[in-house]
Protein backbone atom coordinates (compact mmCIF):
# COMPACT_ATOMS: atom_id res chain seq x y z
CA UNK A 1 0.00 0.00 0.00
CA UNK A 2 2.75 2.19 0.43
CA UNK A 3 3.53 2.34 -3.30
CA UNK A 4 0.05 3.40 -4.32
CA UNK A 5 -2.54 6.12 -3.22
CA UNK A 6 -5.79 6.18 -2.34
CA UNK A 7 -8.00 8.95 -4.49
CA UNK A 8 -11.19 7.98 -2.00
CA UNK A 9 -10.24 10.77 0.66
CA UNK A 10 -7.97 13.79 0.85
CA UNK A 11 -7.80 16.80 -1.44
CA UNK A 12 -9.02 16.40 -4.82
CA UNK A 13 -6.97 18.43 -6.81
CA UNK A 14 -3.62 17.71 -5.23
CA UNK A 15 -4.53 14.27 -5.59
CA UNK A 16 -5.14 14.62 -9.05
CA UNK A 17 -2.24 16.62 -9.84
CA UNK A 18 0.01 14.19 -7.48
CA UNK A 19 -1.14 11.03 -9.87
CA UNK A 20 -0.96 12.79 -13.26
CA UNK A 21 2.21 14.04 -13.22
CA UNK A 22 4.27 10.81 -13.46
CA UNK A 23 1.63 9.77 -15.98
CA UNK A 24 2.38 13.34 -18.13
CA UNK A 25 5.67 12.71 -17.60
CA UNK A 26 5.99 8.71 -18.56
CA UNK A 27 3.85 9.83 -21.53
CA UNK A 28 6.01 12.60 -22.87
CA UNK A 29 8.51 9.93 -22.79
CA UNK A 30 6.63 7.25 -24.30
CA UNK A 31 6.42 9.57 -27.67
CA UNK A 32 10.36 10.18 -27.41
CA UNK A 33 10.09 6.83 -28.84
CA UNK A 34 7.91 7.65 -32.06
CA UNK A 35 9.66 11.38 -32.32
CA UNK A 36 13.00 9.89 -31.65
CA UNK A 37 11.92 7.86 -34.52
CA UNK A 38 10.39 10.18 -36.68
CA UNK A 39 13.28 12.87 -36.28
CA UNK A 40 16.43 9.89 -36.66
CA UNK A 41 14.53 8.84 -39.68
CA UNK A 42 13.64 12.30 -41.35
CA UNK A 43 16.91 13.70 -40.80
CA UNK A 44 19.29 10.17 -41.85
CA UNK A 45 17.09 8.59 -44.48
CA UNK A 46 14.89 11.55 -45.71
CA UNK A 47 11.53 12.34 -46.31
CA UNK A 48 10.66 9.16 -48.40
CA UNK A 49 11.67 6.87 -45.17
CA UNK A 50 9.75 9.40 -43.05
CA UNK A 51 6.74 9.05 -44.89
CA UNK A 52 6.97 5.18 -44.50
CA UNK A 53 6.70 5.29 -40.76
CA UNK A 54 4.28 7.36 -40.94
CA UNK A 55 1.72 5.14 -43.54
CA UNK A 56 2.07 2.71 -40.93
CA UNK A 57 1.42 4.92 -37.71
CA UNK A 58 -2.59 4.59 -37.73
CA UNK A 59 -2.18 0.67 -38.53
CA UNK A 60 -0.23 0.57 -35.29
CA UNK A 61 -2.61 2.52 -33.77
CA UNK A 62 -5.39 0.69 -34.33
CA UNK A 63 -3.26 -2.54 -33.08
CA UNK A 64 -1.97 -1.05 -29.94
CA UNK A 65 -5.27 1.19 -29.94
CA UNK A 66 -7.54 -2.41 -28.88
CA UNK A 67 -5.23 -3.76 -27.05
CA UNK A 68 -4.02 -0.32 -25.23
CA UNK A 69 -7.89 0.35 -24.19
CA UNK A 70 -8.55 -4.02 -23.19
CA UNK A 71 -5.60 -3.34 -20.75
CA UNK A 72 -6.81 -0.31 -19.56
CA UNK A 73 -10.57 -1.59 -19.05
CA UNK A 74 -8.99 -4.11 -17.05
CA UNK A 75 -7.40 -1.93 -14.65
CA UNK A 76 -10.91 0.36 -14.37
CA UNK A 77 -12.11 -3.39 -12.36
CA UNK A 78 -9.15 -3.23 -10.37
CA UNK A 79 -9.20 0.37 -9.09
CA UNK A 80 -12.72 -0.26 -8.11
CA UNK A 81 -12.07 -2.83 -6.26
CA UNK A 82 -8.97 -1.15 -4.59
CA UNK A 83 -11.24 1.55 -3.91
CA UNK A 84 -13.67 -0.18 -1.98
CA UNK A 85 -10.71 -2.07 -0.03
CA UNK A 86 -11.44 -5.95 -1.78
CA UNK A 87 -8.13 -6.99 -1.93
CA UNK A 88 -9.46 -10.83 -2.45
CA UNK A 89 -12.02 -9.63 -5.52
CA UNK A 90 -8.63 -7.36 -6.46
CA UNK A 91 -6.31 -9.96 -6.77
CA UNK A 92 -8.53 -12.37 -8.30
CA UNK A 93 -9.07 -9.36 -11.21
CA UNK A 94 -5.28 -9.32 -11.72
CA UNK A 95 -5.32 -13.06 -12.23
CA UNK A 96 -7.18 -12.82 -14.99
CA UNK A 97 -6.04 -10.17 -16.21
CA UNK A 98 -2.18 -11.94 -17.24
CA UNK A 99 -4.78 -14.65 -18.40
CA UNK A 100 -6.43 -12.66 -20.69
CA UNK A 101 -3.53 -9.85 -21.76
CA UNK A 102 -1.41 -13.09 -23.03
CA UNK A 103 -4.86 -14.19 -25.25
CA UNK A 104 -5.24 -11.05 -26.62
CA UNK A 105 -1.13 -10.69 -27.90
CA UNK A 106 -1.80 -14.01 -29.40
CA UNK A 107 -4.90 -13.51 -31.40
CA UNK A 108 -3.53 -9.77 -32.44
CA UNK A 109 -0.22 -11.06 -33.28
CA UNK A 110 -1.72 -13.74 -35.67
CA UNK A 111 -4.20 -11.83 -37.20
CA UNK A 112 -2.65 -8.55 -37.88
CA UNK A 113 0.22 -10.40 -39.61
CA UNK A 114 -2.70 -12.14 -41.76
CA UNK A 115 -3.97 -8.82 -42.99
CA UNK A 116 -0.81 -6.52 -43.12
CA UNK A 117 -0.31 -6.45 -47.17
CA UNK A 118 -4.03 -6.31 -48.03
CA UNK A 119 -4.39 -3.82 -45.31
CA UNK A 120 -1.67 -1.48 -46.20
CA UNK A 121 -2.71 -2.44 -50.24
CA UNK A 122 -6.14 -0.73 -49.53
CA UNK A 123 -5.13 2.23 -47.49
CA UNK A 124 -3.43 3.34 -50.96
CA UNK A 125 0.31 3.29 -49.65
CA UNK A 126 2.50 4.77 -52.56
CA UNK A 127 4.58 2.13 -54.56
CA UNK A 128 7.52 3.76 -53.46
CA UNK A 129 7.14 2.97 -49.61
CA UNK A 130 4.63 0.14 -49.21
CA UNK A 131 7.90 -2.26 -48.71
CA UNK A 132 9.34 -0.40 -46.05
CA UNK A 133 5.87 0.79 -44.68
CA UNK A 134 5.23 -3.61 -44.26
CA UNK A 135 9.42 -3.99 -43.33
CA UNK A 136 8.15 -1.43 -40.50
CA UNK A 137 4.96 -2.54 -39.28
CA UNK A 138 5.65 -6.58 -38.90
CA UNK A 139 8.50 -6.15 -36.83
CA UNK A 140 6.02 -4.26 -34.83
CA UNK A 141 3.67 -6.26 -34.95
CA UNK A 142 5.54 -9.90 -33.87
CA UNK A 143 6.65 -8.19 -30.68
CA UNK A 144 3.23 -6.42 -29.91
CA UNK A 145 3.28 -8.95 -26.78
CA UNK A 146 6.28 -7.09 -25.56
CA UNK A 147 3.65 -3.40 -25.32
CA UNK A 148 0.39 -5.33 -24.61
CA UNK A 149 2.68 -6.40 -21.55
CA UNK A 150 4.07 -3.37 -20.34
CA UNK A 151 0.12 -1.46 -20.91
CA UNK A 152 -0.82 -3.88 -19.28
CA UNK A 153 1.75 -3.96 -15.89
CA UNK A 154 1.31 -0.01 -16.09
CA UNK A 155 -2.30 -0.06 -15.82
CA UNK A 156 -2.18 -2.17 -13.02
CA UNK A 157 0.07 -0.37 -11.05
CA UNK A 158 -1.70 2.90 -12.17
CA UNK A 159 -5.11 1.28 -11.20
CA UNK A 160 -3.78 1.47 -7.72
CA UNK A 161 -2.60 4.89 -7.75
CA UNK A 162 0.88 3.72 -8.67
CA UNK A 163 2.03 6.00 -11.67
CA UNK A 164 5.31 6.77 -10.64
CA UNK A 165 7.18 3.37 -11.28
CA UNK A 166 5.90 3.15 -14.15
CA UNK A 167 7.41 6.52 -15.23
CA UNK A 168 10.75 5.46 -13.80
CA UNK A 169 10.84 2.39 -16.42
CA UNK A 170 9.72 3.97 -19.29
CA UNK A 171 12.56 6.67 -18.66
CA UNK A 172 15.27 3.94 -19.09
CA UNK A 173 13.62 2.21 -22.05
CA UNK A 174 13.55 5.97 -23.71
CA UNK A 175 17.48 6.46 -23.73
CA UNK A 176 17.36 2.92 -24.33
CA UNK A 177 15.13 3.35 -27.75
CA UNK A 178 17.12 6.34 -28.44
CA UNK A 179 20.66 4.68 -28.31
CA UNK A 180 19.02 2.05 -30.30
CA UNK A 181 17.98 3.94 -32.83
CA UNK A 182 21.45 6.00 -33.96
CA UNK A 183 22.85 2.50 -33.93
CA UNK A 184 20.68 0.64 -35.97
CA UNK A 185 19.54 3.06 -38.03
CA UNK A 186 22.80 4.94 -38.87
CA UNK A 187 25.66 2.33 -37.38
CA UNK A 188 24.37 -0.76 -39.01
CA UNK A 189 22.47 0.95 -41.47
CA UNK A 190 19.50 -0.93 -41.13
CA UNK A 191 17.25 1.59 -42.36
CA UNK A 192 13.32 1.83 -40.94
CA UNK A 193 13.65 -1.80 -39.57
CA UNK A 194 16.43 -0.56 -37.30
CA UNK A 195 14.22 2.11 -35.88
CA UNK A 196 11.41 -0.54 -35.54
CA UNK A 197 13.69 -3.22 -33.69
CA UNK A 198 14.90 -0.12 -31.47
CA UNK A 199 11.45 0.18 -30.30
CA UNK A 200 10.54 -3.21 -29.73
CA UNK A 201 13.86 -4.04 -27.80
CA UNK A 202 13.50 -0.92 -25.27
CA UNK A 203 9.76 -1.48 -24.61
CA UNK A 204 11.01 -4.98 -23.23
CA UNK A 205 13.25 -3.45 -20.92
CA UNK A 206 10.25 -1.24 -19.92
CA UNK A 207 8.03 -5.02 -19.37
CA UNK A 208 11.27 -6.59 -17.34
CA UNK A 209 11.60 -3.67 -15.16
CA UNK A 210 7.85 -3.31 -14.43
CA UNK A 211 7.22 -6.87 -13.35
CA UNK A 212 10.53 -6.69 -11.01
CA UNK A 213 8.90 -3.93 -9.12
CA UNK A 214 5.40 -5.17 -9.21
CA UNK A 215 6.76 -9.03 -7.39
CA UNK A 216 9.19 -6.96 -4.90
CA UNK A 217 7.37 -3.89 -4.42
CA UNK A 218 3.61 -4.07 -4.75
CA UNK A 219 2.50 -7.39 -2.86
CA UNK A 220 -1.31 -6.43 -3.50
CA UNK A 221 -0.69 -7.26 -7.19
CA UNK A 222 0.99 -10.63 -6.30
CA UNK A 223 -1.91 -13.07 -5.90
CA UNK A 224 -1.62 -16.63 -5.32
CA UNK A 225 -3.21 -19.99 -6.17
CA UNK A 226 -6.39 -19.42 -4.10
CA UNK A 227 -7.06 -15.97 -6.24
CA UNK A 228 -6.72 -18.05 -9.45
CA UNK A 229 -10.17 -19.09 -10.15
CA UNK A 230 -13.00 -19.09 -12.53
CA UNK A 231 -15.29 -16.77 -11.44
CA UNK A 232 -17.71 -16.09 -14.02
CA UNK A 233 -19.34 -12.89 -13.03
CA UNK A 234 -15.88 -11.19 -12.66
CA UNK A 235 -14.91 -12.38 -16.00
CA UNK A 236 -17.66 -10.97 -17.41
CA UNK A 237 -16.96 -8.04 -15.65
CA UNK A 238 -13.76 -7.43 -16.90
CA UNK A 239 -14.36 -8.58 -20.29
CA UNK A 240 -17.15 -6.76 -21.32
CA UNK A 241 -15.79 -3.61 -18.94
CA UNK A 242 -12.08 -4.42 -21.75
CA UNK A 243 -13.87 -4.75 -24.64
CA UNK A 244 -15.64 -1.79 -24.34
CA UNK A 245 -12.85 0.80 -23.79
CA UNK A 246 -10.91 -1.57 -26.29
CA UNK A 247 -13.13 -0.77 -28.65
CA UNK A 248 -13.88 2.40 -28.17
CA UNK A 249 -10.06 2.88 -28.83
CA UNK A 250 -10.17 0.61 -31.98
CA UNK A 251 -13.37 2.40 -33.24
CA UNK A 252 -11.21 5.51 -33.44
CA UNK A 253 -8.43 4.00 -34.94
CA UNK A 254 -10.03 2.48 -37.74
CA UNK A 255 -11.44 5.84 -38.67
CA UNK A 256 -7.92 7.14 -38.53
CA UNK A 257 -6.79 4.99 -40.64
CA UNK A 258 -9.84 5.17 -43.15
CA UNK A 259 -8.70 8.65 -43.10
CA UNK A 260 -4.96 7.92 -43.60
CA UNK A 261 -5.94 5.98 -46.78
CA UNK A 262 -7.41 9.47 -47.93
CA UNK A 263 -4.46 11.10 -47.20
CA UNK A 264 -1.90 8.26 -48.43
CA UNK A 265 -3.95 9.10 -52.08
CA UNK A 266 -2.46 13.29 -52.14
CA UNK A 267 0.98 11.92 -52.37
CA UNK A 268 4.27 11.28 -50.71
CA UNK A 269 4.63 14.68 -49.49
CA UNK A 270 1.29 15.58 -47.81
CA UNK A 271 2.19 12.26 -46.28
CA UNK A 272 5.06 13.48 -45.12
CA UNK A 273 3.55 16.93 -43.58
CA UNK A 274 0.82 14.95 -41.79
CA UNK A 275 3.00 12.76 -40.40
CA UNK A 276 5.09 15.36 -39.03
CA UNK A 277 2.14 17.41 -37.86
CA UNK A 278 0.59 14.55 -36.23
CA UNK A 279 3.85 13.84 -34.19
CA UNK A 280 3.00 17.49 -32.83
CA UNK A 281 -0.41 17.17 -31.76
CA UNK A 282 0.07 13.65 -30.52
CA UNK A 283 3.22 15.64 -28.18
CA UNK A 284 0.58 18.67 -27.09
CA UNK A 285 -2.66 16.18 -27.05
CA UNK A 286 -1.12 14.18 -24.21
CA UNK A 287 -1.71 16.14 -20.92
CA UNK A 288 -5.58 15.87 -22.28
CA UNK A 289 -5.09 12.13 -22.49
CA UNK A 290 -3.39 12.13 -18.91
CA UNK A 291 -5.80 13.74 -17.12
CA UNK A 292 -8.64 12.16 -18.58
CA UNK A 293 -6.69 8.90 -17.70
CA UNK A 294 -6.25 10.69 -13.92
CA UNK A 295 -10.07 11.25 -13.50
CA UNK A 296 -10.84 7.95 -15.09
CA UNK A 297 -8.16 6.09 -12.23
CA UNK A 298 -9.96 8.71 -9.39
CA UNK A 299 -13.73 8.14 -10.64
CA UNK A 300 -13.13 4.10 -10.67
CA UNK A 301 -11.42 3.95 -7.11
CA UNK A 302 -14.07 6.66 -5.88
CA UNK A 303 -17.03 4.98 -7.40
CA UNK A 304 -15.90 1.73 -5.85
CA UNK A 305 -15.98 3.02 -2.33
CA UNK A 306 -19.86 4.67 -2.79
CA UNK A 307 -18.53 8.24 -3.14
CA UNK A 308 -20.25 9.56 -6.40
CA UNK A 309 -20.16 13.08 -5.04
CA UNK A 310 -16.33 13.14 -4.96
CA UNK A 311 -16.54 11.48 -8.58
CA UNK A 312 -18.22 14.68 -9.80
CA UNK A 313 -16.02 16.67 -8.09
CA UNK A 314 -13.07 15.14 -9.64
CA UNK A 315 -14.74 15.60 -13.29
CA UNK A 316 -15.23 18.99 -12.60
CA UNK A 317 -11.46 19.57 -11.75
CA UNK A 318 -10.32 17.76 -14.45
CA UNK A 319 -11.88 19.95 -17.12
CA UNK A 320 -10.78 22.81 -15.42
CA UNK A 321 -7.28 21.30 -15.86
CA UNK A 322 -7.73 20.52 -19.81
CA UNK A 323 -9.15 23.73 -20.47
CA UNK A 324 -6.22 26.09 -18.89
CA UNK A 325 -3.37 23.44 -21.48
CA UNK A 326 -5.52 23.52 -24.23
CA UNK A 327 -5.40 27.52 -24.11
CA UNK A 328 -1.63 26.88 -23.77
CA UNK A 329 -1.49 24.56 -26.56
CA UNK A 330 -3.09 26.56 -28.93
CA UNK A 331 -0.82 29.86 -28.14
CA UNK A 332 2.27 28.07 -28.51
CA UNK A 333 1.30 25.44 -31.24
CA UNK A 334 -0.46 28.53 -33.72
CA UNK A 335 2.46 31.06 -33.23
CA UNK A 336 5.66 28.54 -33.16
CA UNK A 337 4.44 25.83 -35.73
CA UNK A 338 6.93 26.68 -38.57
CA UNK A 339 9.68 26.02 -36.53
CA UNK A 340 8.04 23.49 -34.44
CA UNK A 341 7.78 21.48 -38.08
CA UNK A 342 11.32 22.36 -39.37
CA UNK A 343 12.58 20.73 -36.34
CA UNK A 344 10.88 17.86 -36.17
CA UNK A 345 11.32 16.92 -39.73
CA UNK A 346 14.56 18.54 -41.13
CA UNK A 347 12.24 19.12 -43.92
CA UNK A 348 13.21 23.00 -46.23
CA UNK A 349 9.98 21.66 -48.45
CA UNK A 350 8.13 24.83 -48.56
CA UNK A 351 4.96 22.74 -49.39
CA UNK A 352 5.43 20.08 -46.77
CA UNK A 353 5.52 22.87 -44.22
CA UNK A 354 2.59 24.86 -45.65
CA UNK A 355 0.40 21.63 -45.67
CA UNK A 356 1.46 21.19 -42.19
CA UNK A 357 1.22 24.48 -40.52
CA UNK A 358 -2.66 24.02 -42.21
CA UNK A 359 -3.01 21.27 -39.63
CA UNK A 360 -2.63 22.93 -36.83
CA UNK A 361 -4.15 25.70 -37.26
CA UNK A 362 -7.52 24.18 -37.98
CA UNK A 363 -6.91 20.96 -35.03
CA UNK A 364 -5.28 22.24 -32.10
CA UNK A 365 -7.52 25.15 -31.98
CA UNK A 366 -10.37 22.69 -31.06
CA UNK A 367 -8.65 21.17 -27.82
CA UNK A 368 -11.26 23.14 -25.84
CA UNK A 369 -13.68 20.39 -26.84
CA UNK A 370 -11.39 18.08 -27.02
CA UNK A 371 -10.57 18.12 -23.39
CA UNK A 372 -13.92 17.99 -22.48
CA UNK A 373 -14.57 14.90 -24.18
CA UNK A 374 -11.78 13.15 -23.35
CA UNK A 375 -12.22 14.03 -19.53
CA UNK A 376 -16.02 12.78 -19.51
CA UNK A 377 -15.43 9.89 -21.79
CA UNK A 378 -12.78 8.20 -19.70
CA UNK A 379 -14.29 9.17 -16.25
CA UNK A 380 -17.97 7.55 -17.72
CA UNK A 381 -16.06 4.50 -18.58
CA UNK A 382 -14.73 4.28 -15.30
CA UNK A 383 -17.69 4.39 -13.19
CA UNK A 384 -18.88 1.28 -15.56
CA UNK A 385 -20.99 3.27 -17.76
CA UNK A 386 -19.97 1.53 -20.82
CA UNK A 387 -22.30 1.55 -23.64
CA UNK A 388 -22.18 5.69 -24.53
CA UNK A 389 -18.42 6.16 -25.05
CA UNK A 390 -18.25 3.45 -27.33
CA UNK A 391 -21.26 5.14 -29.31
CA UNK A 392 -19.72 7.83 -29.40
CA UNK A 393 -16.53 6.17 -31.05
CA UNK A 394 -18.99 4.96 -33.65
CA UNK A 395 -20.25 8.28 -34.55
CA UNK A 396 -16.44 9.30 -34.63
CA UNK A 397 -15.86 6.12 -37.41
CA UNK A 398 -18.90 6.88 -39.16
CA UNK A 399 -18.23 10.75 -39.33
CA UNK A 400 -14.56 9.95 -40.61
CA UNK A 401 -15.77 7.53 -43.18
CA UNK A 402 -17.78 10.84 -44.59
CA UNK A 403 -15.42 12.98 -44.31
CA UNK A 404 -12.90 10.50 -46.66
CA UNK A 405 -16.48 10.35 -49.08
CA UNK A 406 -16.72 13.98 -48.96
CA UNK A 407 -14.85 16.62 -47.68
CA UNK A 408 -11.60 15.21 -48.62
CA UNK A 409 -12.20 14.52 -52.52
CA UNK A 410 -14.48 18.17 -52.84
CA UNK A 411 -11.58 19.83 -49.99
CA UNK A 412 -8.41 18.34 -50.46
CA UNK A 413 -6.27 18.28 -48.01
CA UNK A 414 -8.08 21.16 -45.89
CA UNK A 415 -11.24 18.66 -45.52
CA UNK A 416 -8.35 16.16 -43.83
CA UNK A 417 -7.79 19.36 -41.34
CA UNK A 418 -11.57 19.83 -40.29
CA UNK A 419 -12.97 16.54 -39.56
CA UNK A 420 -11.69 15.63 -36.49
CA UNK A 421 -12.70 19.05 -34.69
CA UNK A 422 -16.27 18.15 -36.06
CA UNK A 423 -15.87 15.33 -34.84
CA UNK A 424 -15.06 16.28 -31.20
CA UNK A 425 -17.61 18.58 -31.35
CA UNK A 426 -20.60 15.76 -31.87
CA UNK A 427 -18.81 13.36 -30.16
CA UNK A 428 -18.96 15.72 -26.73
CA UNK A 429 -22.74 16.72 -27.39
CA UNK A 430 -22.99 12.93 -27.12
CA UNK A 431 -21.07 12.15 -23.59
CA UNK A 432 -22.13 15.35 -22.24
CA UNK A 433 -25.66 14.09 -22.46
CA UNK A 434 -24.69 10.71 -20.84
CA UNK A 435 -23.12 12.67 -17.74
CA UNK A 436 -26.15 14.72 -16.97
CA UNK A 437 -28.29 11.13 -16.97
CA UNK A 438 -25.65 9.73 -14.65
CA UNK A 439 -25.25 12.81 -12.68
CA UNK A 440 -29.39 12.78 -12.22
CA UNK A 441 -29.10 8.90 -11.60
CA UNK A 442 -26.66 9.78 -9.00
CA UNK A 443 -28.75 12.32 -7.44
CA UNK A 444 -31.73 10.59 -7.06
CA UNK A 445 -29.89 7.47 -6.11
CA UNK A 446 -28.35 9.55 -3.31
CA UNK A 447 -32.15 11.44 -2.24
CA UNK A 448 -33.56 7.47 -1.63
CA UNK A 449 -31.29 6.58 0.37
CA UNK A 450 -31.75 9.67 2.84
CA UNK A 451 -35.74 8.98 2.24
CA UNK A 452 -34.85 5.63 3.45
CA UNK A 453 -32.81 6.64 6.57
CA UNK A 454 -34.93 9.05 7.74
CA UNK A 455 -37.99 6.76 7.52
């Protein structure tokens, strides 16, 4: 207990700050290893390797996307039960967890590399990469056990309140990746395959770290025989609980790479600039994903222990949080983009830049909304209100699916630049709905039972 915290008491806000910092932190780190990547690559190999990577960055999404957002639905059981002290119903939950992490890397390892050529075939990938785009991606993919493991050790620990050991790992494995990368890529000359075995070889010294500390450090995620069971209801618990935030995450991928395919057809270059560009949201769009992550961690532990009141106090604080970055984000990312692109690319392509700098003008001024989906999305899931968020992913597919049908064949590339902050903007109308029917459930919920007391 001494490596965790407990989100059920004490100040909200310092404990929400106190548990998303590591998380910023491990996160900022955890792109080091696709800018490291992207930035090796552009600058060594050039623009035509760059673009590559990037054809295959919403295929890994989608891959590490499911399995990312399983993990994590697992951990939402766990932190409820932490929260409402069941340490036997806990442990039994991170039994099955390893149980059904090492399914998932099997069936995703198998069936990804089924579908990797027709996959990448459809999406329109340029003659020119597609062979290094597939070189890329199936190294990636036949080590996808190696991240499924470490999401799923850090959402564990994180479930618990744990975030800093976590962040200590994934600081190694960075320099590792890093190292890696200048010696594969430029040493041995290996060319994007170098910077894909880089990854894959650091994010296992991320998994062997992890599960050191978890069997020496954090005894309440050690269970034993007698918490390896069959117990059907939590099963069912913690699959459907998985499978919803999984695909809620792999709804959204598959849109993005629907989209990618649309963007894959304007050509090497805008290829190139979107990949670059998307490197810089992804960078500014994580403290949105951290806190939501924070409030989803403090609405699951808080919900478990009966405290709904302190679970819409935490909401509330958390999209006070997102709003004051995503004002920062949009100052900094609107007036320093040029050289915020140069930097990260090594690109002098006048075109590549333009196309870019297009981006962000028209997506990272839409973080306001953003944030306030992301915050209410997460936090819904974790308070087991599953069905909504994942509807909401739909409408996100479906939306994307029109916007490659529409707005990017009458638009170009600018259509590509406004469909995600329409997106956002639906997609919120949606959960924002949801929470005032949970916060009225709550309410009343709360009124009976006084009713009941006083009678």
């Amino acid at each position: 207990m001494k490596n965790s915290i407990n989100m059920t008491d004490g100040n909200i806000l310092k404990k929400l700050i106190y548990f998303a910092i590591p998380v910023l932190i491990g996160n900022i780190f955890q792109q080091l290893y696709n800018v490291a990547d992207t930035a090796i690559i552009g600058n060594i190999l050039g623009d035509s390797a760059l673009a590559a990577v990037g054809a295959s960055a919403p295929v890994y999404g989608l891959l590490i996307g499911f399995a990312g957002g399983l993990t994590n639905g697992f951990a939402v059981v766990i932190a409820r039960y932490f929260g409402a002290g069941n340490e036997r119903e806990m442990k039994k939950s991170v039994a099955l967890t390893y149980i059904l992490s090492a399914g998932i890397a099997l069936e995703l390892t198998v069936s990804s590399l089924a579908v990797l050529h027709p996959l990448m075939k459809s999406l329109k990938t340029p003659n020119e990469i597609i062979a290094d785009t597939e070189n890329y991606m199936r190294i990636i993919i036949l080590f996808s056990a190696v991240t499924i493991a470490y999401n799923m050790l850090a959402g564990m620990m994180r479930a618990i309140g744990n975030s800093k050991a976590p962040l200590y790992f994934l600081i190694v494995s960075t320099f590792v990746n890093i190292g890696l990368d200048f010696l594969f890529v430029k040493g041995f000359d290996m060319g994007v395959s170098g910077a894909a075995y880089a990854t894959v070889i650091s994010q296992g010294v991320s998994v062997v770290l992890c599960f050191i500390y978890a069997l020496k450090k954090c005894d309440i995620l050690v269970f034993g025989k007698s918490e390896l069971v069959y117990d059907k209801a939590l099963l069912s618990d913690l699959i459907s609980t998985g499978l919803s935030m999984g695909l809620m995450y792999a709804i959204v991928s598959v849109g993005s790479v629907i989209l990618q395919g649309a963007v894959n057809s304007f050509g090497t270059g805008t290829i190139t600039a979107h990949t670059a560009v998307r490197k810089i949201d992804d960078i500014f769009m994580l403290p949105l994903g951290t806190i939501a992550l924070a409030s989803s961690t403090f609405a699951s532990q808080n919900y478990g222990a009966g405290k709904t009141d302190r679970v819409k106090q935490g909401i509330k604080s958390s999209i006070i949080i997102a709003e004051i970055w995503s004002a920062f984000s949009v100052v900094v990312c609107v007036l320093f983009r040029r050289p915020l692109i140069q930097a990260l690319t090594g690109t002098t392509d006048e075109a590549v830049i333009s196309t870019a700098s297009k981006y962000i003008v028209w997506n990272i001024s839409f973080f306001f909304v953003l944030g306030v989906l992301l915050v209410l999305r997460s936090s819904l899931q974790g308070v087991g209100r599953k069905l909504v968020p994942v509807t909401g992913s739909i409408v996100e597919f479906l939306l994307k699916i029109l916007a490659v049908a529409v707005l990017a064949p009458q638009l170009g590339y600018f259509g590509i630049c406004i469909c995600e902050p329409i997106i956002w903007a639906a997609c919120a109308v949606i959960v924002l709905i949801d929470y005032s029917v949970f916060i009225r459930k709550t309410d009343k919920t709360a009124v009976d039972r006084k009713l009941a007391v006083t009678v």
